[in-house]
Structures are given as structure tokens and as C-alpha cells.
N, C-alpha and C. Protein backbone atom coordinates (compact mmCIF):
# COMPACT_ATOMS: atom_id res chain seq x y z
N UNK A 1 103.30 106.52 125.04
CA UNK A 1 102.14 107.34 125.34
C UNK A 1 100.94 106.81 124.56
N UNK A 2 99.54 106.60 125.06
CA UNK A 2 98.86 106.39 124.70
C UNK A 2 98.24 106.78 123.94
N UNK A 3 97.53 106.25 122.56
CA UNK A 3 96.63 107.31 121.67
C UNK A 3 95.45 107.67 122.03
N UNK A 4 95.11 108.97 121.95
CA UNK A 4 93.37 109.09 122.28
C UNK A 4 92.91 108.32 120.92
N UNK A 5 91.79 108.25 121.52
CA UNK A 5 90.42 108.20 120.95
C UNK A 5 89.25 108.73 120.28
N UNK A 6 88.24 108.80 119.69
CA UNK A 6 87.18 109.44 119.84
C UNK A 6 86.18 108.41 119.11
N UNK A 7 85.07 108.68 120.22
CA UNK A 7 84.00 107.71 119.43
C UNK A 7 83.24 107.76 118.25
N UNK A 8 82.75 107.45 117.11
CA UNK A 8 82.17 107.61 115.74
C UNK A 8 80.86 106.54 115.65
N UNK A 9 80.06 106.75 115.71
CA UNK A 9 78.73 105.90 115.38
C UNK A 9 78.16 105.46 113.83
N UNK A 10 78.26 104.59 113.67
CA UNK A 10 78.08 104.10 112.57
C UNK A 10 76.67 103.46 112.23
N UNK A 11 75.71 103.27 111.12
CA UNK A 11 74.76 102.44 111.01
C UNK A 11 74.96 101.57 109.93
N UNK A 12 75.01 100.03 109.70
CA UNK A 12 74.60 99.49 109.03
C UNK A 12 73.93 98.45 108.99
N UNK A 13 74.16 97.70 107.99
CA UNK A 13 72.49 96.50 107.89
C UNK A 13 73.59 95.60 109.02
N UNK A 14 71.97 94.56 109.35
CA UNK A 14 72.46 93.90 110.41
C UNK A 14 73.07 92.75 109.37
N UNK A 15 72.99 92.44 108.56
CA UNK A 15 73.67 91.42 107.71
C UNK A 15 75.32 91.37 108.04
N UNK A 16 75.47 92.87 107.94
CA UNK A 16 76.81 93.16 107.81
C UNK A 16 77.32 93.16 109.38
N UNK A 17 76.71 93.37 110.03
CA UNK A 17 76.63 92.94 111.36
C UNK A 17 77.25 91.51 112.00
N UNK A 18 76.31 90.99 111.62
CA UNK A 18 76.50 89.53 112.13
C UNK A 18 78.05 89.09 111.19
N UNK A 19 78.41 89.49 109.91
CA UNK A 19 79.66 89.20 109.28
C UNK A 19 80.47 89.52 109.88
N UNK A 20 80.57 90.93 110.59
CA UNK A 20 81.31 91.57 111.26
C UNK A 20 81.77 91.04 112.55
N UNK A 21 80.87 90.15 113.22
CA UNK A 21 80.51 89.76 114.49
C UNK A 21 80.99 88.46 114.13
N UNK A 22 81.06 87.84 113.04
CA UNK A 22 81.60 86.38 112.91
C UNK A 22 83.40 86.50 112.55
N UNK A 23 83.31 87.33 111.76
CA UNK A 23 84.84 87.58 111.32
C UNK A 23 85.50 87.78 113.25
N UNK A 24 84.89 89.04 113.12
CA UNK A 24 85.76 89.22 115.06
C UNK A 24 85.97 88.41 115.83
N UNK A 25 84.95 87.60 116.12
CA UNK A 25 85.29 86.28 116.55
C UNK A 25 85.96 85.10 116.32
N UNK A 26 86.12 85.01 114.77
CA UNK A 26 87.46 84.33 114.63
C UNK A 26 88.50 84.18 114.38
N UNK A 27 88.59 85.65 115.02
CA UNK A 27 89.98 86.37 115.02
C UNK A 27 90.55 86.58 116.65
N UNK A 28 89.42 86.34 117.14
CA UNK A 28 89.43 86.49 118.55
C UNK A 28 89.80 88.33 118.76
N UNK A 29 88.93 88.95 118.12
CA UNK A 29 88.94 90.42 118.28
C UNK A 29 87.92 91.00 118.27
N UNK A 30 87.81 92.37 118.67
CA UNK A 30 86.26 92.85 119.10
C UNK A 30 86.17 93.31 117.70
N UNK A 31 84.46 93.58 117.24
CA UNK A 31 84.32 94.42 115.82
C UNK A 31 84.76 95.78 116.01
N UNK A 32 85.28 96.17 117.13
CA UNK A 32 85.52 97.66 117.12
C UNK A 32 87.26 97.89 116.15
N UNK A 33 87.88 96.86 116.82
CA UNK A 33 89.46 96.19 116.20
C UNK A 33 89.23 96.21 115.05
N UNK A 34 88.23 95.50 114.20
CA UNK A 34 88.07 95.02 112.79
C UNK A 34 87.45 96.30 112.10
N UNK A 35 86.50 97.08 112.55
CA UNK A 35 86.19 98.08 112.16
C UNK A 35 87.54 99.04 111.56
N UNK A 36 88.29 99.25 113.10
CA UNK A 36 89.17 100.34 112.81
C UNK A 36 90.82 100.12 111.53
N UNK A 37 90.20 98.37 111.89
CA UNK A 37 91.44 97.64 110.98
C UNK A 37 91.12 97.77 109.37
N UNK A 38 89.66 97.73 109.13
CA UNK A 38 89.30 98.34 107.88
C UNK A 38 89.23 99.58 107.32
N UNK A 39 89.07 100.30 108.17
CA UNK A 39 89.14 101.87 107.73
C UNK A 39 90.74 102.29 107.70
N UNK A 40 91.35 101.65 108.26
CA UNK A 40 92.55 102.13 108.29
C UNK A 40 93.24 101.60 106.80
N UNK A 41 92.57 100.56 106.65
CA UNK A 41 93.36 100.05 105.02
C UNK A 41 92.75 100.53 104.16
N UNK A 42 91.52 101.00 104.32
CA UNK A 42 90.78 102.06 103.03
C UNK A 42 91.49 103.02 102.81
N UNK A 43 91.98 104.22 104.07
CA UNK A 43 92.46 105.04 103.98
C UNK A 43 93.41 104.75 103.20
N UNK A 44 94.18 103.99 103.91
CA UNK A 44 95.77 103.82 102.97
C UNK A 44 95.48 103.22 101.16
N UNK A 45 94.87 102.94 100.67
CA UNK A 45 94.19 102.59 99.88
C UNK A 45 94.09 103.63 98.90
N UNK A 46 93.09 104.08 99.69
CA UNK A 46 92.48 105.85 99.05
C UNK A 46 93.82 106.86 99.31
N UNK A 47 94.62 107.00 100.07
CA UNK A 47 95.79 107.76 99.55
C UNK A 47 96.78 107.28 98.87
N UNK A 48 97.07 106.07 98.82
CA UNK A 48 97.62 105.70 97.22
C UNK A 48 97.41 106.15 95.96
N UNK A 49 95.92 105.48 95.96
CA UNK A 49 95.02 105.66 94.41
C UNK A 49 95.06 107.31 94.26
N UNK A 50 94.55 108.08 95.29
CA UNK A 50 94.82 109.54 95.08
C UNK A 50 96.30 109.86 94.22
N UNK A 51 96.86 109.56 94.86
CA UNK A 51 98.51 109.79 94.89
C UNK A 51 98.72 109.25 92.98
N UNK A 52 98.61 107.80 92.69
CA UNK A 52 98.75 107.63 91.65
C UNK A 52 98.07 108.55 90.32
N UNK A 53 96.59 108.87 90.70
CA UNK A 53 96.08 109.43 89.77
C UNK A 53 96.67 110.80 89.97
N UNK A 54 97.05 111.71 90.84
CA UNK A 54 97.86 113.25 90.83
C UNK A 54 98.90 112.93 89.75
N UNK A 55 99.85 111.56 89.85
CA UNK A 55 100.98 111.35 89.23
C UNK A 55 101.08 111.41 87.99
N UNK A 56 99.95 110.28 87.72
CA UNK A 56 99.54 110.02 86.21
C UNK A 56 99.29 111.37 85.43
N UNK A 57 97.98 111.92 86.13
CA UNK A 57 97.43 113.46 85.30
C UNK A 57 98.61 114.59 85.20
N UNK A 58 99.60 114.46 86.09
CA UNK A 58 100.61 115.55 86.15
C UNK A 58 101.61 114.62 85.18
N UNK A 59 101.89 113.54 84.37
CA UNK A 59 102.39 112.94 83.20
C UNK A 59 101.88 113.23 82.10
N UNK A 60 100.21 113.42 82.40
CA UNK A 60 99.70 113.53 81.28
C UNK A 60 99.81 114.91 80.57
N UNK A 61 99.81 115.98 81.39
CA UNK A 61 99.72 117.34 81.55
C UNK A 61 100.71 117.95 81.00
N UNK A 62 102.05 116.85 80.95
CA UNK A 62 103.60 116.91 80.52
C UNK A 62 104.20 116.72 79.77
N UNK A 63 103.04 116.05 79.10
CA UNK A 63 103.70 114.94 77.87
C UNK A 63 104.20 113.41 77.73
N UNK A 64 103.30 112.78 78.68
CA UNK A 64 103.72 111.80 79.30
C UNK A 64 103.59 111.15 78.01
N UNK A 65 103.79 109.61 77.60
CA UNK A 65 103.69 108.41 76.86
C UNK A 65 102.97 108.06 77.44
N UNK A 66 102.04 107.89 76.66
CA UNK A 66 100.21 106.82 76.68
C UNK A 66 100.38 106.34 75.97
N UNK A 67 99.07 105.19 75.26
CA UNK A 67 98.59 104.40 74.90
C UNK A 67 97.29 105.04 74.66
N UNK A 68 97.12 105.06 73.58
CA UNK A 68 95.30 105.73 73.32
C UNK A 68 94.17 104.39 73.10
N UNK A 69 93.23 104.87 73.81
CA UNK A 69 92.53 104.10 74.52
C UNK A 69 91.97 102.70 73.41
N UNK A 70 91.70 102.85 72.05
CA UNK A 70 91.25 102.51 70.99
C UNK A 70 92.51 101.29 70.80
N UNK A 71 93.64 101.69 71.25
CA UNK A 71 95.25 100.50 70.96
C UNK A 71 95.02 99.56 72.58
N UNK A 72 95.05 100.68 73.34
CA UNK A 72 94.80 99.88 74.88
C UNK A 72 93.79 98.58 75.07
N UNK A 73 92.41 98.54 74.30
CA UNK A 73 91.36 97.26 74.16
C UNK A 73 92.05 96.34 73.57
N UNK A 74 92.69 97.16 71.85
CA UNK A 74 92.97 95.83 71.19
C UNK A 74 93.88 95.25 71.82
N UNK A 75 94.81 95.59 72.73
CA UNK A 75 95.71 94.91 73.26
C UNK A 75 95.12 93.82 74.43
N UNK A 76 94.49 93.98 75.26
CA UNK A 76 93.96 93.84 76.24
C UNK A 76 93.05 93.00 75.72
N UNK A 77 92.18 92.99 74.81
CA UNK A 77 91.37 91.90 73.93
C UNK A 77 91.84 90.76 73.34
N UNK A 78 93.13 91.02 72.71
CA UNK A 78 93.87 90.17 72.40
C UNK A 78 94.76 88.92 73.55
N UNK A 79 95.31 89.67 74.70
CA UNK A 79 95.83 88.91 75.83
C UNK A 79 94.10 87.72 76.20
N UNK A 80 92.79 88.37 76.15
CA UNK A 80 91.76 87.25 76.98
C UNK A 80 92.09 86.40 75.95
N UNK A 81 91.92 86.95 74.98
CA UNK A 81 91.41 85.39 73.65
C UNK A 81 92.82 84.64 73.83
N UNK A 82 94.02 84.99 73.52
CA UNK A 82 95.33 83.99 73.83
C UNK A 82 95.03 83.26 75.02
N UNK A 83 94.10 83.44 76.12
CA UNK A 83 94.01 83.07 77.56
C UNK A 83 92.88 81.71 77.13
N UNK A 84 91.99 82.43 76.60
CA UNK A 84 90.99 81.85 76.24
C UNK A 84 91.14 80.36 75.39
N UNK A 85 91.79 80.30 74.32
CA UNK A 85 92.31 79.50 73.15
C UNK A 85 93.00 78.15 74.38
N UNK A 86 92.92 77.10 73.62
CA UNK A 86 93.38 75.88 74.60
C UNK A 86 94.32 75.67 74.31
């Protein structure tokens, strides 16, 4: 069975336009395809990240094990410079 539809009007710069219009084409797909192919991975995207942060704050709320933020840099500061060093 087929899915409906419904149409949504969008405005943006024509910059993004013509990107839009070059990508589709060498994909051999209309920008309407690429449009809906992007919103659809935002979504899924954005209900992840939702999802993780409910998880996290309901850990935190619990008694979860952190890292306080002041240990989290030095750590994280320490991994660039080892990166950094030849």
C-alpha cells in the first residue's frame, strides 16, 4: 500500500539550492528524494540524541558515576598534547 503524502514548502538561499540541485543530480535523484532523505536522518538523529540525554539525566538523577567536569578537561587535554608530541 502506498504512503500518502503531503506537501511542505520550504525557503532557502539559492546557494543551497543549486548544492541541492548538484548533489540530486549526481545521484541521479530529484531534490525532493534528497530533501526527504535528509530530514529523515535528522529526525533519526534528533531522536537518538533526545533519547541519550533522557538516559544520561535519569543516571544522573540516580546516582549515576560521572566524571566532574574540572577531571573531564584534564583528561581530554592531556590525550591532544600526547597526539600532539612527535
Amino acid at each position: 500500500m502506498p504512503q500518502t503524502t503531503e506537501n511542505v514548502t520550504v525557503r532557502m538561499q539559492p546557494d543551497t539550492q543549486k548544492k541541492l540541485g548538484k548533489i540530486a543530480a549526481s545521484m541521479d535523484r530529484s531534490r525532493n528524494w534528497l530533501i526527504n532523505q535528509a530530514v529523515a536522518q535528522y529526525l533519526e538523529l534528533y531522536d537518538w540524541q533526545t533519547e541519550q540525554i533522557r538516559h544520561r539525566l535519569h543516571e544522573a538523577e540516580n546516582g549515576g558515576d560521572f566524571i566532574a567536569h574540572d577531571d573531564a578537561m584534564r583528561r581530554i587535554e592531556a590525550k591532544i598534547q600526547a597526539r600532539l608530541k612527535p
